[in-house]
N, C-alpha and C. Protein backbone atom coordinates (compact mmCIF):
# COMPACT_ATOMS: atom_id res chain seq x y z
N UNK A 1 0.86 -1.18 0.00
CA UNK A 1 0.00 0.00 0.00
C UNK A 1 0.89 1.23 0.00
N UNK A 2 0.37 2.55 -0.76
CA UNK A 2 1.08 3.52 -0.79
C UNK A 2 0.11 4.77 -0.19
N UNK A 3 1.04 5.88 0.60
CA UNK A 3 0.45 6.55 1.05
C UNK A 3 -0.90 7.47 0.36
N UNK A 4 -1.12 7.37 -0.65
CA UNK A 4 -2.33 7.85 -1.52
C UNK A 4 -3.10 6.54 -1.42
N UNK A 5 -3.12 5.21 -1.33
CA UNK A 5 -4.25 4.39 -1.18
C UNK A 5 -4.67 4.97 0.48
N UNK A 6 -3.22 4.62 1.53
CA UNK A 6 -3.57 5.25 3.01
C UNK A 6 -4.46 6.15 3.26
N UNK A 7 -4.61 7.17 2.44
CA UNK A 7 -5.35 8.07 2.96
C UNK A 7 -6.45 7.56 2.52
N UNK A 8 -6.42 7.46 1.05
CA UNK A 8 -8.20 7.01 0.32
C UNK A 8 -8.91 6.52 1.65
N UNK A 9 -8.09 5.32 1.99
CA UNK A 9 -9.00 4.14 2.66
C UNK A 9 -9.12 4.98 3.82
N UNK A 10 -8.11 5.67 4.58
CA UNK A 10 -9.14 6.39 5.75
C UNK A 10 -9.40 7.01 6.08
N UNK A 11 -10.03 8.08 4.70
CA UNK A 11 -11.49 8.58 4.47
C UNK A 11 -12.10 8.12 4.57
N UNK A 12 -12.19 7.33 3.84
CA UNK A 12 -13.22 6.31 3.56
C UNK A 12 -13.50 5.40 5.07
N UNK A 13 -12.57 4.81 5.71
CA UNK A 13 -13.31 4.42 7.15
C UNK A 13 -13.84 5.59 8.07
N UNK A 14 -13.20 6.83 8.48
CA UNK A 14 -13.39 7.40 8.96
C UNK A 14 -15.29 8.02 8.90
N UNK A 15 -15.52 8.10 7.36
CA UNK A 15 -17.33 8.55 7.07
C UNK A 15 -17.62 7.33 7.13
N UNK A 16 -17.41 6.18 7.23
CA UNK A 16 -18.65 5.14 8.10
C UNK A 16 -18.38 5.15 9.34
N UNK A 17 -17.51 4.76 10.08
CA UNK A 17 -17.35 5.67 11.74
C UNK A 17 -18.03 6.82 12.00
N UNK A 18 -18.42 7.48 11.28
CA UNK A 18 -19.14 8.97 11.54
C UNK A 18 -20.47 8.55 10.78
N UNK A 19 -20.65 7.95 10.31
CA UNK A 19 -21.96 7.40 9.60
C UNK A 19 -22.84 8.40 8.30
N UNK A 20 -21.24 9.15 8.05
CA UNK A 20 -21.58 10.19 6.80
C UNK A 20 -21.09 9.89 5.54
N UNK A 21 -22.14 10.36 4.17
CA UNK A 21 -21.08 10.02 3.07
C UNK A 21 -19.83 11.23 2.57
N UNK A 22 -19.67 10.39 1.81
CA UNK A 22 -18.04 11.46 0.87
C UNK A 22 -18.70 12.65 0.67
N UNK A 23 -19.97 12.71 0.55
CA UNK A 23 -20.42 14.12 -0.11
C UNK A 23 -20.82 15.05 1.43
N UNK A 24 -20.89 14.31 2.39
CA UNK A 24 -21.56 15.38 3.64
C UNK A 24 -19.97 15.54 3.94
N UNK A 25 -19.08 14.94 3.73
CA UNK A 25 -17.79 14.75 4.09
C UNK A 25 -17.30 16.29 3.64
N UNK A 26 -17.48 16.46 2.57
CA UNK A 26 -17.03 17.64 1.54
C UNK A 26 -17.82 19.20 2.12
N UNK A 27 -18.98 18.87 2.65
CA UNK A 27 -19.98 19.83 3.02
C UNK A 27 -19.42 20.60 4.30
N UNK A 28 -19.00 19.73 5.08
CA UNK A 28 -18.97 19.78 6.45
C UNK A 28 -17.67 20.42 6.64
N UNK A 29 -16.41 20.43 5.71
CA UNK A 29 -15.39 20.14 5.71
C UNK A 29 -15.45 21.55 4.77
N UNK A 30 -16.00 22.22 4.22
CA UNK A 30 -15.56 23.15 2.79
C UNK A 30 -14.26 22.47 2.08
N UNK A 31 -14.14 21.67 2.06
CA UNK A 31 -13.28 20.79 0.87
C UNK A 31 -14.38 20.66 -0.19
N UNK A 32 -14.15 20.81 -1.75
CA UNK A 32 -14.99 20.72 -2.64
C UNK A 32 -15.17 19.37 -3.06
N UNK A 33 -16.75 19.28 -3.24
CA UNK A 33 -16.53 17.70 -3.54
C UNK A 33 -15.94 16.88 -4.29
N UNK A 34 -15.67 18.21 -5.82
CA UNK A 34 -14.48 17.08 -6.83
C UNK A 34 -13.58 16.58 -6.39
N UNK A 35 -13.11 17.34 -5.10
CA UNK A 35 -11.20 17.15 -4.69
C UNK A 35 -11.63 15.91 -3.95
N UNK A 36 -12.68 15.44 -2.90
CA UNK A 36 -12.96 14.52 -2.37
C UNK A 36 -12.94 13.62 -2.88
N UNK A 37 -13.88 13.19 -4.04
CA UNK A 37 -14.57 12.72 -4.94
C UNK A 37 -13.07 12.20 -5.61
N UNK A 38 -12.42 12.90 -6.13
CA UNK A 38 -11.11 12.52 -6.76
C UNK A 38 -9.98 11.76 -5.78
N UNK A 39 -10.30 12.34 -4.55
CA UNK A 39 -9.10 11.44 -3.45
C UNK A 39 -9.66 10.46 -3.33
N UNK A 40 -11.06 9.79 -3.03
CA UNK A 40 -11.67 8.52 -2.93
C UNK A 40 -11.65 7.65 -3.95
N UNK A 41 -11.79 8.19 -5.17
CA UNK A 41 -11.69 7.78 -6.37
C UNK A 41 -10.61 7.29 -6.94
N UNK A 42 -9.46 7.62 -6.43
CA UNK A 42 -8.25 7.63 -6.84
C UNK A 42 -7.43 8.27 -8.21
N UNK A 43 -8.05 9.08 -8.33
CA UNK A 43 -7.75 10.20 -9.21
C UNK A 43 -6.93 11.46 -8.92
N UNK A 44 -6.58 11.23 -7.46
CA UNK A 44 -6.20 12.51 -7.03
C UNK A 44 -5.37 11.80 -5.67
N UNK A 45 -4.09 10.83 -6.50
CA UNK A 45 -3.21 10.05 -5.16
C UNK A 45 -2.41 10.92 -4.42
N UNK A 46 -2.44 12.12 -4.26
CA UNK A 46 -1.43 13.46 -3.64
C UNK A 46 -2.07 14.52 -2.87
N UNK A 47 -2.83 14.08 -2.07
CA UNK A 47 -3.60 14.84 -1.07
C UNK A 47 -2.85 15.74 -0.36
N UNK A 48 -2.76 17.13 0.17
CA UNK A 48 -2.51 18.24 0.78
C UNK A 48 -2.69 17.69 1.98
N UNK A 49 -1.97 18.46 3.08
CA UNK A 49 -1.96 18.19 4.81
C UNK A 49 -3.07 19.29 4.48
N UNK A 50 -2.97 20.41 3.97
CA UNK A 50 -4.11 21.48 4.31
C UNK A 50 -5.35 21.24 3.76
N UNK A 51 -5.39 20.20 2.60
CA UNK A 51 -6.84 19.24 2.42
C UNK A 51 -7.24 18.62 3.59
N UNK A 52 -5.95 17.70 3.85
CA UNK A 52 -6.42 16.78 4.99
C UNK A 52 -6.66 17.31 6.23
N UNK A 53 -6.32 18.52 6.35
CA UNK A 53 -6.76 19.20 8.07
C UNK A 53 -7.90 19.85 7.81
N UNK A 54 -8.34 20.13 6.90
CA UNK A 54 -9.48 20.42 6.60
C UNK A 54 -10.78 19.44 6.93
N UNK A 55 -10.64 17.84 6.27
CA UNK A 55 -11.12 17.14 6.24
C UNK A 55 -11.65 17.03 7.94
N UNK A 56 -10.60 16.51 8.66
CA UNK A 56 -10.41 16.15 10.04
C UNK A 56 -10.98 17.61 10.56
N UNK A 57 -10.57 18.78 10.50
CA UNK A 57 -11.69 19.76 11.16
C UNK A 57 -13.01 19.59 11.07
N UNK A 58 -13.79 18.89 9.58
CA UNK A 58 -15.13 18.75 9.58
C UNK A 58 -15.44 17.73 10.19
N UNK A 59 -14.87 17.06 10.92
CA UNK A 59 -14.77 15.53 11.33
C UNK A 59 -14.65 15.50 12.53
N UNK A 60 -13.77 16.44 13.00
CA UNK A 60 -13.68 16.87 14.45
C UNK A 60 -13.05 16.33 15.18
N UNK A 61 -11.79 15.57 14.48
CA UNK A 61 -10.62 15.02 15.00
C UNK A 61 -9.41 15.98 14.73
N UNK A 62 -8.02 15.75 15.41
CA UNK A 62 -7.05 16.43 14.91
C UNK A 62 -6.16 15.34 14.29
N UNK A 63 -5.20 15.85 13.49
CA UNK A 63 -4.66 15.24 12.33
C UNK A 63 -3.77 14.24 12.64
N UNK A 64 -3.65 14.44 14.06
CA UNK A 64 -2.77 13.11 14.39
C UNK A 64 -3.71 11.66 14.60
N UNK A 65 -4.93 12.24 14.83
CA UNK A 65 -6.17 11.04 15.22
C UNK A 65 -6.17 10.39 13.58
N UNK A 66 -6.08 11.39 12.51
CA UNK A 66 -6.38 10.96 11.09
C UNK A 66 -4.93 9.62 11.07
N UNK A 67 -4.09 9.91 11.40
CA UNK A 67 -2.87 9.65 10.58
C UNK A 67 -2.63 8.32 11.74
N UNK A 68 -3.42 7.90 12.87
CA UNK A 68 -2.82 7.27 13.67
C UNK A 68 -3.76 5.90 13.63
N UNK A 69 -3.68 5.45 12.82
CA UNK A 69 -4.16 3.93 11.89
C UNK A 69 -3.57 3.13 11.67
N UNK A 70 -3.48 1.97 11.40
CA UNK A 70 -2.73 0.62 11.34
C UNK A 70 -2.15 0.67 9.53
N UNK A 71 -3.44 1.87 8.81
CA UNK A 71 -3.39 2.04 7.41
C UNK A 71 -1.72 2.57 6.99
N UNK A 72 -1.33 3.54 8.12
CA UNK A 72 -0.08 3.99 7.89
C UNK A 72 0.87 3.94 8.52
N UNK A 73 0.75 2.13 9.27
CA UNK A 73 2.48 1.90 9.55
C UNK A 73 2.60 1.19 8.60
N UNK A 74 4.11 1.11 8.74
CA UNK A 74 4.70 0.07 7.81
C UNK A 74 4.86 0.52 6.16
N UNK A 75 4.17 1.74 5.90
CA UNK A 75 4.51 2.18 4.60
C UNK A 75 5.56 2.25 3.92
N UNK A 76 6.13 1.56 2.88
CA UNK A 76 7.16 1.88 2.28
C UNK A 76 7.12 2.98 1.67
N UNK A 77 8.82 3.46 1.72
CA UNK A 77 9.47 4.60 1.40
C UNK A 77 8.85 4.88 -0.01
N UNK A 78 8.58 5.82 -0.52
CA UNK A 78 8.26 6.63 -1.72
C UNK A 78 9.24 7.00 -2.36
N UNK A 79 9.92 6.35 -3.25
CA UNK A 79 10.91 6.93 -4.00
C UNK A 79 10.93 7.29 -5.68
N UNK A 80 11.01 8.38 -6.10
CA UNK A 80 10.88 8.24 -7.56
C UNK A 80 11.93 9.31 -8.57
């Protein structure tokens, strides 16, 4: 797994834990829904910390709660 699936997927757990979709996700969050829509989608594998603190403000966690998942140990290094 690479850190652009990491996040997809927890978005994506995080709005069934909250029992909201991608689109109240976007609402709640003033993140626009294409950019959402495109990070879930996987169209958009390079998500912003200032997307993602965004996200987690509408969510009402802080960004260490986002990032502190089983999704993102063990990630291999990104090299290109």
């Amino acid at each position: 797994m690479n850190i652009g699936d990491a996040v997809r997927e927890r978005i994506l757990e995080l709005c069934r834990e909250h029992s909201i979709s991608v689109n109240k996700l976007s609402s709640i969050s003033g993140v626009t829904q294409s950019t959402v829509n495109n990070i879930v989608s996987d169209r958009n594998r390079s998500a912003t910390i200032s997307t993602i603190k965004k996200l987690c403000d509408g969510l009402g966690i802080t960004i260490e709660e986002f990032f502190n998942s089983e999704l993102f140990r063990g990630l291999e290094q990104e090299l290109r």
